[in-house]
PDB file of N, CA and C in Angstrom:
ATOM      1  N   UNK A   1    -100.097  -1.506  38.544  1.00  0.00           N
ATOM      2  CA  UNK A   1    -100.604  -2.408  37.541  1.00  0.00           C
ATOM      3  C   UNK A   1    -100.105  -3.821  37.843  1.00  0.00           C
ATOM      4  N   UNK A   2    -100.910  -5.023  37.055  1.00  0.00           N
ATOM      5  CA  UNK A   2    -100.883  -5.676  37.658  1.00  0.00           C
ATOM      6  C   UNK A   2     -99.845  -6.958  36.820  1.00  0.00           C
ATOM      7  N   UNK A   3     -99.684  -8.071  37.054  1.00  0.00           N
ATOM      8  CA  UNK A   3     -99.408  -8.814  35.771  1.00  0.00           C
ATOM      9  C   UNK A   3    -100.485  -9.128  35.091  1.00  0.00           C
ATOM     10  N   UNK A   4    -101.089  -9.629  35.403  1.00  0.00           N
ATOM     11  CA  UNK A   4    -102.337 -10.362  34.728  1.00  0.00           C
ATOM     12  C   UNK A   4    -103.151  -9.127  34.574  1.00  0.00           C
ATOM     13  N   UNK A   5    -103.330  -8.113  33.360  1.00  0.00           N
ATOM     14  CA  UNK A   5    -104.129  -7.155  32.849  1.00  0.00           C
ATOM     15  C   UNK A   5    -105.125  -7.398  32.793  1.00  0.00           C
ATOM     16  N   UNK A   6    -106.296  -6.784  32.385  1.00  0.00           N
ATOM     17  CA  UNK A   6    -107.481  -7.155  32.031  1.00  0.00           C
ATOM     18  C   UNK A   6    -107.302  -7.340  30.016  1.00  0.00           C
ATOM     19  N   UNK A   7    -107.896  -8.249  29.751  1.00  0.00           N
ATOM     20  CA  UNK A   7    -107.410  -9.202  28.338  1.00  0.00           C
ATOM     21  C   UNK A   7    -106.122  -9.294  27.723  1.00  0.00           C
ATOM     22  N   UNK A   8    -105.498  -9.612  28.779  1.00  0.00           N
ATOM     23  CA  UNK A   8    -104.164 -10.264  28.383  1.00  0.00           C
ATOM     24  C   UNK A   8    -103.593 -11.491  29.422  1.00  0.00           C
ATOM     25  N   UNK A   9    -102.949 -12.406  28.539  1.00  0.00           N
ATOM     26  CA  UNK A   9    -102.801 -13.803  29.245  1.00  0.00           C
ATOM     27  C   UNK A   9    -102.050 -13.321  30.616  1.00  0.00           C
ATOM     28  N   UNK A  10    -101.697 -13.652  31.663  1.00  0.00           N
ATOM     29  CA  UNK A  10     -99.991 -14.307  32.058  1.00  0.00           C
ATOM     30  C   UNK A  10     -99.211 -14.401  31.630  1.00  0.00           C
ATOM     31  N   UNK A  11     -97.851 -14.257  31.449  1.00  0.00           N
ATOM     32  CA  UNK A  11     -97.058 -15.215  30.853  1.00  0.00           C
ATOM     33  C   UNK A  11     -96.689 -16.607  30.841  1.00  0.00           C
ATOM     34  N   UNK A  12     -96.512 -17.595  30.586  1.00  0.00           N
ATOM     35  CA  UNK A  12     -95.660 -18.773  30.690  1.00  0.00           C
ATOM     36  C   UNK A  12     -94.501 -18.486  31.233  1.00  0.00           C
ATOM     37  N   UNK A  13     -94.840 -18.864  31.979  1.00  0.00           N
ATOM     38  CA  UNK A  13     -93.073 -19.304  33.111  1.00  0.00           C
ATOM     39  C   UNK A  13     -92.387 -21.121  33.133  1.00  0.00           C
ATOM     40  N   UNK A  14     -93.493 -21.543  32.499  1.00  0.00           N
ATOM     41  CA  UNK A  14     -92.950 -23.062  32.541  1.00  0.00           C
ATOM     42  C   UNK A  14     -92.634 -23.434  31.032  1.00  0.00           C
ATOM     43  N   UNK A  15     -91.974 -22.356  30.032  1.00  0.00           N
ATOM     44  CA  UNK A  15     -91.752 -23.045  29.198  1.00  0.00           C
ATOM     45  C   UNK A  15     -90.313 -23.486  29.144  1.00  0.00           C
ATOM     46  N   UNK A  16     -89.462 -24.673  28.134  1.00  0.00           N
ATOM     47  CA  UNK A  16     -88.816 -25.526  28.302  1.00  0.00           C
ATOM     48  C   UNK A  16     -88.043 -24.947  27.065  1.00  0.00           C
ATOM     49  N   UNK A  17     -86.623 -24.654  27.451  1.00  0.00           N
ATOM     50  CA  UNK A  17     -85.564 -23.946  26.127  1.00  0.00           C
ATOM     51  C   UNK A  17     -84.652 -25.260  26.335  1.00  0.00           C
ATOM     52  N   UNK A  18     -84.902 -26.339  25.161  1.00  0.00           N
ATOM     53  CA  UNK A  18     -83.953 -27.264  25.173  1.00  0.00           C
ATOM     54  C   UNK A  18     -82.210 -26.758  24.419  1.00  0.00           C
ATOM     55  N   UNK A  19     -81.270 -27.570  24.524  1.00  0.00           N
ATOM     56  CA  UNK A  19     -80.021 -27.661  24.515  1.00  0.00           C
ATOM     57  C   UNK A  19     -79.378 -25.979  24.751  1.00  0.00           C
ATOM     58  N   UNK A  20     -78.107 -26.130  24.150  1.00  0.00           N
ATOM     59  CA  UNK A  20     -77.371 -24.305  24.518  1.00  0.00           C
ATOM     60  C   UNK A  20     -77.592 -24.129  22.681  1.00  0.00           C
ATOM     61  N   UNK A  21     -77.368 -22.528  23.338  1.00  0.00           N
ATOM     62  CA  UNK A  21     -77.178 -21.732  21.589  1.00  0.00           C
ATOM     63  C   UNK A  21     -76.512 -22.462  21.015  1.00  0.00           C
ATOM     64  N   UNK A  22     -76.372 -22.241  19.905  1.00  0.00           N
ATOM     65  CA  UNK A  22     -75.708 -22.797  18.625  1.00  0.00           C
ATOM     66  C   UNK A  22     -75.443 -21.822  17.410  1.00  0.00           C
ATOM     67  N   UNK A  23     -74.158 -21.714  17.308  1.00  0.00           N
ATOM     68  CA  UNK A  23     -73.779 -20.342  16.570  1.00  0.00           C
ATOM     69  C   UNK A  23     -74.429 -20.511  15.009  1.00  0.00           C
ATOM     70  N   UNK A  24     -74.978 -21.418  14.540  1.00  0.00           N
ATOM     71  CA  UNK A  24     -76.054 -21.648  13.421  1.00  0.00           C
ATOM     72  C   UNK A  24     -77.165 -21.140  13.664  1.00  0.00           C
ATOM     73  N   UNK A  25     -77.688 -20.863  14.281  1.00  0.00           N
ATOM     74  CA  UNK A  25     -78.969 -20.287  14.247  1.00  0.00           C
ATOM     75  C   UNK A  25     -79.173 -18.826  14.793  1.00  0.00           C
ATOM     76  N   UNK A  26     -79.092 -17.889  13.743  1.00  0.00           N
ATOM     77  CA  UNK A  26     -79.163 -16.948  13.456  1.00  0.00           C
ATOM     78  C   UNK A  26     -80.830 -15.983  12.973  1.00  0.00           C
ATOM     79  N   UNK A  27     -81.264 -15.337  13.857  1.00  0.00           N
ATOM     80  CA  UNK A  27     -82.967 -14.996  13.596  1.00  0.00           C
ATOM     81  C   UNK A  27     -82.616 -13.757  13.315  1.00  0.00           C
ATOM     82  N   UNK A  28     -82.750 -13.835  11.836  1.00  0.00           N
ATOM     83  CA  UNK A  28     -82.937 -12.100  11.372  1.00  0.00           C
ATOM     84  C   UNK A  28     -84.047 -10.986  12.022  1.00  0.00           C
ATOM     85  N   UNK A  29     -83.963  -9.950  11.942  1.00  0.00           N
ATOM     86  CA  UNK A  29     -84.452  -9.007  12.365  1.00  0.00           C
ATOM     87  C   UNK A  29     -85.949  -8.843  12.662  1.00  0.00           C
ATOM     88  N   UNK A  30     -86.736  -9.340  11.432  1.00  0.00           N
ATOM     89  CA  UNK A  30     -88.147  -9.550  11.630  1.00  0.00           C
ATOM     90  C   UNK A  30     -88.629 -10.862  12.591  1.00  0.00           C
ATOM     91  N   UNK A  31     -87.806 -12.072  12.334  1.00  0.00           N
ATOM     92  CA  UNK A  31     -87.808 -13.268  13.306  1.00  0.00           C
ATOM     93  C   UNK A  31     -88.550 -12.683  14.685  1.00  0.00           C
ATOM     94  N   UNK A  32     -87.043 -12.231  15.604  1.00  0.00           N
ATOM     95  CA  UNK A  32     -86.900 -11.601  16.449  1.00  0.00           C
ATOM     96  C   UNK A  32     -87.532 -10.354  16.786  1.00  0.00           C
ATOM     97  N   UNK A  33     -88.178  -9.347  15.885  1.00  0.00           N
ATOM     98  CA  UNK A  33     -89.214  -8.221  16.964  1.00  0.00           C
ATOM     99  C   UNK A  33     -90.302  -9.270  17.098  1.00  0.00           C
ATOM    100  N   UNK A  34     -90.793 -10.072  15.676  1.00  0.00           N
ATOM    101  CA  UNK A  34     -92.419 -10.679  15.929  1.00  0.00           C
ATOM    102  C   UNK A  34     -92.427 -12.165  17.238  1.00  0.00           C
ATOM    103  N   UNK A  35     -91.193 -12.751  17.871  1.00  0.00           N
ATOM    104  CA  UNK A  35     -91.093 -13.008  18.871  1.00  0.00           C
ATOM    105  C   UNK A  35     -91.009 -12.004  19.998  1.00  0.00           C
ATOM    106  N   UNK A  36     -90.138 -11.114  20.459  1.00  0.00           N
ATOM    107  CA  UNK A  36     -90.199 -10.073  20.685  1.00  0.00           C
ATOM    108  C   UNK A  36     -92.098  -9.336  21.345  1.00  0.00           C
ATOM    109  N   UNK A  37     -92.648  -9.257  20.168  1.00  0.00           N
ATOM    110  CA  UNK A  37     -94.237  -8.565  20.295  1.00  0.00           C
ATOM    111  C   UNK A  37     -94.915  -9.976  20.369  1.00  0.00           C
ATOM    112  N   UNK A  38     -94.425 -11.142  20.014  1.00  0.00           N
ATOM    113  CA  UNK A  38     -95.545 -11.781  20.331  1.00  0.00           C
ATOM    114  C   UNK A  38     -95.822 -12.053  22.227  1.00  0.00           C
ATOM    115  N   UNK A  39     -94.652 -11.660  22.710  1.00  0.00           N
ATOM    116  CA  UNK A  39     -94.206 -12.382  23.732  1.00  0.00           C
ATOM    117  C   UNK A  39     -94.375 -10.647  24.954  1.00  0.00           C
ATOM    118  N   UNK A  40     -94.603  -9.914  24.249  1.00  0.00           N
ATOM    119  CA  UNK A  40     -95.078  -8.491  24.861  1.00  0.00           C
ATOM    120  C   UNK A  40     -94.572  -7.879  25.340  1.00  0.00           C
ATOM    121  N   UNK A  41     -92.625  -8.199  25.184  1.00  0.00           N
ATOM    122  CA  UNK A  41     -91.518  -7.752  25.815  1.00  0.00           C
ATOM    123  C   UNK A  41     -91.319  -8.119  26.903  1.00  0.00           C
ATOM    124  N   UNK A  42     -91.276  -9.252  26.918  1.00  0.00           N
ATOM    125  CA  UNK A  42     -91.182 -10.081  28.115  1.00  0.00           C
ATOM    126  C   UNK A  42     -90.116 -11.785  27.825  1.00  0.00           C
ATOM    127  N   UNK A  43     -89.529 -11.566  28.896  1.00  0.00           N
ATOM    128  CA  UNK A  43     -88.521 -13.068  28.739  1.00  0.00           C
ATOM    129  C   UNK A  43     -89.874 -14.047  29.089  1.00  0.00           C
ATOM    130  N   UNK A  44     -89.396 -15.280  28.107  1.00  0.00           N
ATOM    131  CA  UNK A  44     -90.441 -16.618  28.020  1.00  0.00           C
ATOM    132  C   UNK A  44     -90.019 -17.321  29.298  1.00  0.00           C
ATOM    133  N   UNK A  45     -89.254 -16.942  29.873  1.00  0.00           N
ATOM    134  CA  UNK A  45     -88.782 -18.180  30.494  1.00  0.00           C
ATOM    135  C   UNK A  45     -89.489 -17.514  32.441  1.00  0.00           C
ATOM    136  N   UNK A  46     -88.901 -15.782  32.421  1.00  0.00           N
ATOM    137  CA  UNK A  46     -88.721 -15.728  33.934  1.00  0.00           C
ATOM    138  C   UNK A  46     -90.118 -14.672  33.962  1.00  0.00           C
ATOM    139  N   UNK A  47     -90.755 -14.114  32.553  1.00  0.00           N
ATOM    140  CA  UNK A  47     -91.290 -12.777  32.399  1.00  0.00           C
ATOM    141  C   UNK A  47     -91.330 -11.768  32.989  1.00  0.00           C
ATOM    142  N   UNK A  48     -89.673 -11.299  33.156  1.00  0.00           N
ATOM    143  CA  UNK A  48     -89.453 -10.111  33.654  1.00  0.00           C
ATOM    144  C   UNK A  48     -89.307  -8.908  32.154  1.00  0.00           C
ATOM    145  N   UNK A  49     -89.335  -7.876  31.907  1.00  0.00           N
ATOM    146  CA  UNK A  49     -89.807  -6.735  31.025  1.00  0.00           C
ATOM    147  C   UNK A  49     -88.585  -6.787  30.204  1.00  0.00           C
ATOM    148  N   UNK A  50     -88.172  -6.577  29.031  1.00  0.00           N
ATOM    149  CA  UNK A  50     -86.885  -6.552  28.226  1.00  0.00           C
ATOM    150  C   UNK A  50     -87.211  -4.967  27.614  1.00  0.00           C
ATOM    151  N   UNK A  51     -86.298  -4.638  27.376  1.00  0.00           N
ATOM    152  CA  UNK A  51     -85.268  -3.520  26.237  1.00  0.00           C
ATOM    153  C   UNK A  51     -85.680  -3.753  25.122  1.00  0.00           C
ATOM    154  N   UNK A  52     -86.013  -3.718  23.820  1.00  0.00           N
ATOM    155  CA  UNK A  52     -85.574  -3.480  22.678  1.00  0.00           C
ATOM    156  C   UNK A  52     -84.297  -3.479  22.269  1.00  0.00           C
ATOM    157  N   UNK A  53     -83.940  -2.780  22.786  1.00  0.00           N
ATOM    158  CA  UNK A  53     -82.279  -1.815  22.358  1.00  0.00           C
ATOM    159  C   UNK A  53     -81.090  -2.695  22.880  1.00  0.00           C
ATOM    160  N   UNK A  54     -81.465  -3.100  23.874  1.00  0.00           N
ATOM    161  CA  UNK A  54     -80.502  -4.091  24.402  1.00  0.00           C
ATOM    162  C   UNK A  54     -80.363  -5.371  24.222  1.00  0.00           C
ATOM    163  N   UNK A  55     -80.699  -5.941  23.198  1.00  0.00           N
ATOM    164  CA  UNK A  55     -80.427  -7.228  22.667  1.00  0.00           C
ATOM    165  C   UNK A  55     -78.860  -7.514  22.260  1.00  0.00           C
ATOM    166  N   UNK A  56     -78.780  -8.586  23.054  1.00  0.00           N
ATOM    167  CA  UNK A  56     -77.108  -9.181  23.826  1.00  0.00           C
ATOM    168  C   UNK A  56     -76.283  -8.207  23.996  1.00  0.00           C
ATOM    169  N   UNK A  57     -76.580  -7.724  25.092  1.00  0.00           N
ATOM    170  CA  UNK A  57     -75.783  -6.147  25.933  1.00  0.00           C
ATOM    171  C   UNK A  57     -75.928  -6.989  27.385  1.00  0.00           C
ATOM    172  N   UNK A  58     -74.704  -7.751  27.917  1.00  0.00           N
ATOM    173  CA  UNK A  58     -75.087  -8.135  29.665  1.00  0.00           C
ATOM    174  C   UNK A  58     -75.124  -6.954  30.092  1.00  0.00           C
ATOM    175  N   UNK A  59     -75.360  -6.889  31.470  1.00  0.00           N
ATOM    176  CA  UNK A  59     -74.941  -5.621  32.752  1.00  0.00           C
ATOM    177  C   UNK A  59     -76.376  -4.965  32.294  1.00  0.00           C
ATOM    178  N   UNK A  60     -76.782  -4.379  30.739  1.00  0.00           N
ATOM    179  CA  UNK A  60     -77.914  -3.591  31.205  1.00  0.00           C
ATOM    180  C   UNK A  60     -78.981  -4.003  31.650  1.00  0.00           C
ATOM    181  N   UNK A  61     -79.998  -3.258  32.362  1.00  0.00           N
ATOM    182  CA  UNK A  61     -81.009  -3.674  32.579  1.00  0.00           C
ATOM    183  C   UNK A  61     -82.412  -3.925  31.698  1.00  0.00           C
ATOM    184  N   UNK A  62     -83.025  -5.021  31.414  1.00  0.00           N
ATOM    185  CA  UNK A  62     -83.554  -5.542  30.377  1.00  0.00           C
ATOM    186  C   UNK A  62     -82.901  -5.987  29.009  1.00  0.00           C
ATOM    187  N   UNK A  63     -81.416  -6.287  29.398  1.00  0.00           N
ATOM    188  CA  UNK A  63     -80.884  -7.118  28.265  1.00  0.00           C
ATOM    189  C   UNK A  63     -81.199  -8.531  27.915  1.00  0.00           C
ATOM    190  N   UNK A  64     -81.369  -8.783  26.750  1.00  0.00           N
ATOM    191  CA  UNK A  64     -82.489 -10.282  26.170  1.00  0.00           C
ATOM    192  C   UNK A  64     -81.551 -10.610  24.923  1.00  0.00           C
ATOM    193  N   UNK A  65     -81.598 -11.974  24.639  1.00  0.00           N
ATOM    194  CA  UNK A  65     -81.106 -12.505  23.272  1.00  0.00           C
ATOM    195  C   UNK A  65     -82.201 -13.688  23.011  1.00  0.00           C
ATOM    196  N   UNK A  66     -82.093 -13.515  21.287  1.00  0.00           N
ATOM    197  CA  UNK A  66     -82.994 -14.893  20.808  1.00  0.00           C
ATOM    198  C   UNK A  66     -82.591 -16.395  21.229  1.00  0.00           C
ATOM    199  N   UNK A  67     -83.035 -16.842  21.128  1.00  0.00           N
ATOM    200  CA  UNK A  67     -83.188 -18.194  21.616  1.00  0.00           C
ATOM    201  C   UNK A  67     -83.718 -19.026  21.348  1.00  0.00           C
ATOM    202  N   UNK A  68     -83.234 -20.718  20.305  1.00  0.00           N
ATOM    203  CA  UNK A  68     -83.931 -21.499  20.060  1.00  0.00           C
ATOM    204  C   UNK A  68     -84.657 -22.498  20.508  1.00  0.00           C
ATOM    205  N   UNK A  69     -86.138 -22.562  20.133  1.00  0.00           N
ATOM    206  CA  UNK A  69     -86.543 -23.426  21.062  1.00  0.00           C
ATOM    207  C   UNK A  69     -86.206 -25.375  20.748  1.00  0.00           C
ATOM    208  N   UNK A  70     -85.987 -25.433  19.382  1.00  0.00           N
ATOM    209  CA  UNK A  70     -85.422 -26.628  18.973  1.00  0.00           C
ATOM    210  C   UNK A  70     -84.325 -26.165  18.186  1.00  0.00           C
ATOM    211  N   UNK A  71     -82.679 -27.096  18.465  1.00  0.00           N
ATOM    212  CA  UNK A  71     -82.041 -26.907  18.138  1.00  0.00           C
ATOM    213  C   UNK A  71     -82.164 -27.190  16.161  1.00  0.00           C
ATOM    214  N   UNK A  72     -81.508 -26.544  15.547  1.00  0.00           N
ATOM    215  CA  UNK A  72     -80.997 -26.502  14.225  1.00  0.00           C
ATOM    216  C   UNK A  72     -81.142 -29.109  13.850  1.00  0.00           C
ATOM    217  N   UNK A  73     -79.960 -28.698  15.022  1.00  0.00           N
ATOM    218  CA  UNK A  73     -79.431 -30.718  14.467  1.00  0.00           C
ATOM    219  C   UNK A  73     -80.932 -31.521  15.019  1.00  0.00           C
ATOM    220  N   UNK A  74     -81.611 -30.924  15.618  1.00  0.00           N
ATOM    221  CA  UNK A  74     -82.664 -31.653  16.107  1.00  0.00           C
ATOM    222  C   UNK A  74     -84.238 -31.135  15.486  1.00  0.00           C
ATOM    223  N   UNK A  75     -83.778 -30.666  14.266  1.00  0.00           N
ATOM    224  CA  UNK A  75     -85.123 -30.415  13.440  1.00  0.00           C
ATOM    225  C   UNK A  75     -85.841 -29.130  13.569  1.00  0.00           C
ATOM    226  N   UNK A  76     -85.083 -28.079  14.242  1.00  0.00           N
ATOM    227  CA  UNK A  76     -84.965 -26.521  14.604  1.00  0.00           C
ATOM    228  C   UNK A  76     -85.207 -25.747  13.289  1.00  0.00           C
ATOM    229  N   UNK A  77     -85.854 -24.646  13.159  1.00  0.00           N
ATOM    230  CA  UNK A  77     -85.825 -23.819  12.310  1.00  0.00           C
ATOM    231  C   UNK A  77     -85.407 -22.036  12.590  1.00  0.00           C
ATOM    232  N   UNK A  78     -84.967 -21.832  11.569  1.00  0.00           N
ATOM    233  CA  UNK A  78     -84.589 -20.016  11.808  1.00  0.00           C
ATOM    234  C   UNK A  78     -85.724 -19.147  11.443  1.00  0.00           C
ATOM    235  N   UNK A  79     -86.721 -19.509  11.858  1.00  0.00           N
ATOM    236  CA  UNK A  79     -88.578 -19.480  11.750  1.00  0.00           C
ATOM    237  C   UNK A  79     -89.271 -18.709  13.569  1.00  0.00           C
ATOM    238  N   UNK A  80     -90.068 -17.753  12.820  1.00  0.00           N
ATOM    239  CA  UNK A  80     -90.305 -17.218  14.115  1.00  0.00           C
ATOM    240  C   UNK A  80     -91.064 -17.650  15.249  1.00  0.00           C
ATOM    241  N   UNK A  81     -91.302 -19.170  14.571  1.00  0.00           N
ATOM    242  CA  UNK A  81     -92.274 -20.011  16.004  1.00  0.00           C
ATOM    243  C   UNK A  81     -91.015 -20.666  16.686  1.00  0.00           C
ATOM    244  N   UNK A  82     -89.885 -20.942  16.500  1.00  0.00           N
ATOM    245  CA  UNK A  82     -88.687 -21.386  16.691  1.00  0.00           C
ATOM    246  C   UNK A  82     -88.607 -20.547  17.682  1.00  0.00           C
ATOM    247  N   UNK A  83     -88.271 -19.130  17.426  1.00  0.00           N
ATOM    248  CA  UNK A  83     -87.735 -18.009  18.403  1.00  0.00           C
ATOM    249  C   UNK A  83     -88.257 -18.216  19.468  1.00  0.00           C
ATOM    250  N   UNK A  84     -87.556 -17.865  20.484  1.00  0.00           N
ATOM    251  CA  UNK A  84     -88.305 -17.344  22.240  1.00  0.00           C
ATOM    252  C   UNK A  84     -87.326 -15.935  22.144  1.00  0.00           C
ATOM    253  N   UNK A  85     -87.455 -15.069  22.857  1.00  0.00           N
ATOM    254  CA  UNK A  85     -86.399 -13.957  23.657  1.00  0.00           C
ATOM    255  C   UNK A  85     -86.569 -14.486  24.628  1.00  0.00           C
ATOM    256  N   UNK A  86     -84.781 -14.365  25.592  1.00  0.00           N
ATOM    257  CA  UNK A  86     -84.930 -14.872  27.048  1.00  0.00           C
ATOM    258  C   UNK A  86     -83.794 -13.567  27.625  1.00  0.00           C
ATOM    259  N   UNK A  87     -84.019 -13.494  28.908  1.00  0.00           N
ATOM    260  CA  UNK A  87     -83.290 -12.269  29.683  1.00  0.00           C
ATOM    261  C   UNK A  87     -82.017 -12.891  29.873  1.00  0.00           C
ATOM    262  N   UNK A  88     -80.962 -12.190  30.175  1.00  0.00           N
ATOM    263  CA  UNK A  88     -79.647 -12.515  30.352  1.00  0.00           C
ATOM    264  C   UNK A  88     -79.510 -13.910  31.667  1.00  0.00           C
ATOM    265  N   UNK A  89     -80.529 -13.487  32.593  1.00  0.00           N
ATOM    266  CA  UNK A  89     -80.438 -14.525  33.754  1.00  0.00           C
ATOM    267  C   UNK A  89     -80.784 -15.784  33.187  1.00  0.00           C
ATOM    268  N   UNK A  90     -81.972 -15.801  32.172  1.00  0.00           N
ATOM    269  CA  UNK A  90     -82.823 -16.811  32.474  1.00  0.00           C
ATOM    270  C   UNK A  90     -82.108 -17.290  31.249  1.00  0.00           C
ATOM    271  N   UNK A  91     -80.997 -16.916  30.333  1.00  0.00           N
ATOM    272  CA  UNK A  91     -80.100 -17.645  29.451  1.00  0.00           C
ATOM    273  C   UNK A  91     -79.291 -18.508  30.385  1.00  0.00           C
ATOM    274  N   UNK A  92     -79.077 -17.810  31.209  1.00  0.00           N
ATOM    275  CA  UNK A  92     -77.730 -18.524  32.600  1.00  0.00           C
ATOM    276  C   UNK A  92     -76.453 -18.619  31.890  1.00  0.00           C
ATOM    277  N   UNK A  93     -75.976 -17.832  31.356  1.00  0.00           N
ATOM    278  CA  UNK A  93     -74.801 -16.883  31.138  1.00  0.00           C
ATOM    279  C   UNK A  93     -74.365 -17.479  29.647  1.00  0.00           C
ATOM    280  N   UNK A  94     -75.181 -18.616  28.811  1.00  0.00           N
ATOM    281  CA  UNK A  94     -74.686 -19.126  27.413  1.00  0.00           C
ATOM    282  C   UNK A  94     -75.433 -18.546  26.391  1.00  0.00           C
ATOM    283  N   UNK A  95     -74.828 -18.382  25.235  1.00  0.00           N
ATOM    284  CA  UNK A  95     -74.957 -17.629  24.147  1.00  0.00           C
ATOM    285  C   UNK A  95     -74.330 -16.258  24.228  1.00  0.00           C
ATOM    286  N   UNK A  96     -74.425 -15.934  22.681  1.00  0.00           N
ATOM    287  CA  UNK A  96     -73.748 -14.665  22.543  1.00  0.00           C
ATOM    288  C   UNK A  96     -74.035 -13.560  22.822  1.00  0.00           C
ATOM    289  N   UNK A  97     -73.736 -13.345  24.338  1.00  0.00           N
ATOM    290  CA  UNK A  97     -73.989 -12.142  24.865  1.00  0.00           C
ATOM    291  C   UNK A  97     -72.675 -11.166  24.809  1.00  0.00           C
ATOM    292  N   UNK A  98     -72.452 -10.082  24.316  1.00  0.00           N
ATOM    293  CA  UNK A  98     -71.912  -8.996  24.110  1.00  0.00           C
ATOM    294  C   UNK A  98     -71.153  -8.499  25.529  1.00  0.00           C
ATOM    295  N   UNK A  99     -69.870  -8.139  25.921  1.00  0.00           N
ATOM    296  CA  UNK A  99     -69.816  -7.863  27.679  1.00  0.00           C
ATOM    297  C   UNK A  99     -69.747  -6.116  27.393  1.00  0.00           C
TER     298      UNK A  99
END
């Protein structure tokens, strides 16, 4: 199979996760699956396949954490258009990842 399915996009690989986490912004549970499914289990950034289960777990394979796309001080919301999920790589080792 392929990436590009038949009626389903690509992913975005060029999207832009400004500043680092920020221990304020916190995406409750629903936030995060409907980023999560909007995004088809896939990191926004590298779209390699994520876990469910492994949200901020490093070492496993398909471990992912939320991720804001505008910070909180810069007019950010804890709102699920806010959210991205990104894979442990494509965080590049900041935020609260679990060891």
């Amino acid at each position: 199979m392929t990436d590009a399915t038949v009626g389903q996009q690509a992913p975005d690989h060029s999207i832009s996760i400004h500043g680092v986490w920020q221990s304020g912004v916190r995406f409750d549970y629903n936030v995060k699956n409907a980023a999560y499914v909007r995004q088809h289990g896939r990191c926004a950034k590298c779209g390699k396949y994520l876990n469910m289960v492994f949200e901020d777990r490093r070492g496993y394979e398909g471990a992912w954490t939320a991720h804001d796309l505008v910070p909180l001080d810069e007019g950010g919301s804890n709102k699920a258009h806010n959210c991205v999920i990104l894979c442990t790589t494509s965080l590049g080792g900041r935020g609260p990842i679990a060891t």
